[in-house]
C-alpha atoms as a PDB file:
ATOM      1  CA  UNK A   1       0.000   0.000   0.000  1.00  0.00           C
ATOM      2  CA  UNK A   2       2.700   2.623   1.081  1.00  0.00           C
ATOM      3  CA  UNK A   3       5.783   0.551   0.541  1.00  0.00           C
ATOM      4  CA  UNK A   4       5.843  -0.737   3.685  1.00  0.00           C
ATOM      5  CA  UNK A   5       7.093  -4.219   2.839  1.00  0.00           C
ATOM      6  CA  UNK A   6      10.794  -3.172   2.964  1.00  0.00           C
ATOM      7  CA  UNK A   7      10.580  -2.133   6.704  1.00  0.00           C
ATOM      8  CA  UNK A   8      11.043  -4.608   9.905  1.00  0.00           C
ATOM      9  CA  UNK A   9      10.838  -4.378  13.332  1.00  0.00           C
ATOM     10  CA  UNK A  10      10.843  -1.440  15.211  1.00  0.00           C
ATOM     11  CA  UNK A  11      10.573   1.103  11.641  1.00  0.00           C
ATOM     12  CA  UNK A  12       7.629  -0.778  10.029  1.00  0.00           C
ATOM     13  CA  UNK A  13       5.919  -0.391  13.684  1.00  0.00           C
ATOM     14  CA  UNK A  14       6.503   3.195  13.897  1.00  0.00           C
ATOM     15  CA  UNK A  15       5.513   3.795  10.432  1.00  0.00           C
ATOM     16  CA  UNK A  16       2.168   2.074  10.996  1.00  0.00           C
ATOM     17  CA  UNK A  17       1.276   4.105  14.011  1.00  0.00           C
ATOM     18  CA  UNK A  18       2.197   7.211  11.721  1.00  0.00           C
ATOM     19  CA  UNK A  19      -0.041   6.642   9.670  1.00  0.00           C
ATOM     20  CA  UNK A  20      -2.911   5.841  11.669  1.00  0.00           C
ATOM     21  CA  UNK A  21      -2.424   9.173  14.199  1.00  0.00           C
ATOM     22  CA  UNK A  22      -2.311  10.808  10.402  1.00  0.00           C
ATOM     23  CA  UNK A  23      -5.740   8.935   9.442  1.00  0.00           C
ATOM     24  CA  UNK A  24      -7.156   9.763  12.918  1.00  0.00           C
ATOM     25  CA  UNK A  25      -6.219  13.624  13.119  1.00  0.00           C
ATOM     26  CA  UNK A  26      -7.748  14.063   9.207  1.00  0.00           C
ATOM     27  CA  UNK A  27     -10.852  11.866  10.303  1.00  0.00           C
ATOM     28  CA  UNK A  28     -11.302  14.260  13.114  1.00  0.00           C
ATOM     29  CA  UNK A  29     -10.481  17.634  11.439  1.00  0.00           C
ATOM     30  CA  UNK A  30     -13.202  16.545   8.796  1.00  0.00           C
ATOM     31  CA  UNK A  31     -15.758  15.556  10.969  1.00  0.00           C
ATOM     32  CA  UNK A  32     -15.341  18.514  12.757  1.00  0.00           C
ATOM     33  CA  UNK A  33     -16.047  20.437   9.617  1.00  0.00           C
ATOM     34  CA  UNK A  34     -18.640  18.757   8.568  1.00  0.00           C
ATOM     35  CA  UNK A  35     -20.175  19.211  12.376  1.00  0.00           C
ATOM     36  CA  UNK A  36     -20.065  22.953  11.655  1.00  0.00           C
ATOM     37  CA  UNK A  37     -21.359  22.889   8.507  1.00  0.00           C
ATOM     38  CA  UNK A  38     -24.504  21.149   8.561  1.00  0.00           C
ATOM     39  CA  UNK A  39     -24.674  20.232  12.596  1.00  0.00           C
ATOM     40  CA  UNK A  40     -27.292  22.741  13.242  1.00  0.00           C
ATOM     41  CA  UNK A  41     -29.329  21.908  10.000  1.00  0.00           C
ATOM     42  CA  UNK A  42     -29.259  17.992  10.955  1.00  0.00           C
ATOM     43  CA  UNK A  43     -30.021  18.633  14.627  1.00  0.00           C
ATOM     44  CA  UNK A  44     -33.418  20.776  13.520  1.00  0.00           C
ATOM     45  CA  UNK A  45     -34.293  17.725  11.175  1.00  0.00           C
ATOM     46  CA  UNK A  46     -34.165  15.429  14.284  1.00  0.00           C
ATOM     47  CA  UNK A  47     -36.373  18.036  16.129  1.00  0.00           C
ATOM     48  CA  UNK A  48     -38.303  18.777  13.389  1.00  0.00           C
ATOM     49  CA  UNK A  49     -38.199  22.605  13.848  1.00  0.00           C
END
């Protein structure tokens, strides 16, 4: 997937958790986005305001 292959050990393990605290920090930046975006809108669906 990333080339990962070539690593062993200790390197491939630190590249792994690399990449997921890189997958988790976008996943949370863009949920937080779209929270702000339509939160409010989704919110008065539920209530049906």
């Amino acid at each position: 997937m990333f080339g990962l292959d070539s690593l062993s050990g200790n390197p491939q393990a630190a590249a792994f958790i690399g990449i997921v605290l890189i997958e988790a920090l976008v996943l949370y930046v863009g949920y937080g986005a779209l929270e702000q975006a339509f939160g409010e809108y989704v919110v008065g669906l539920l209530r049906d305001e």
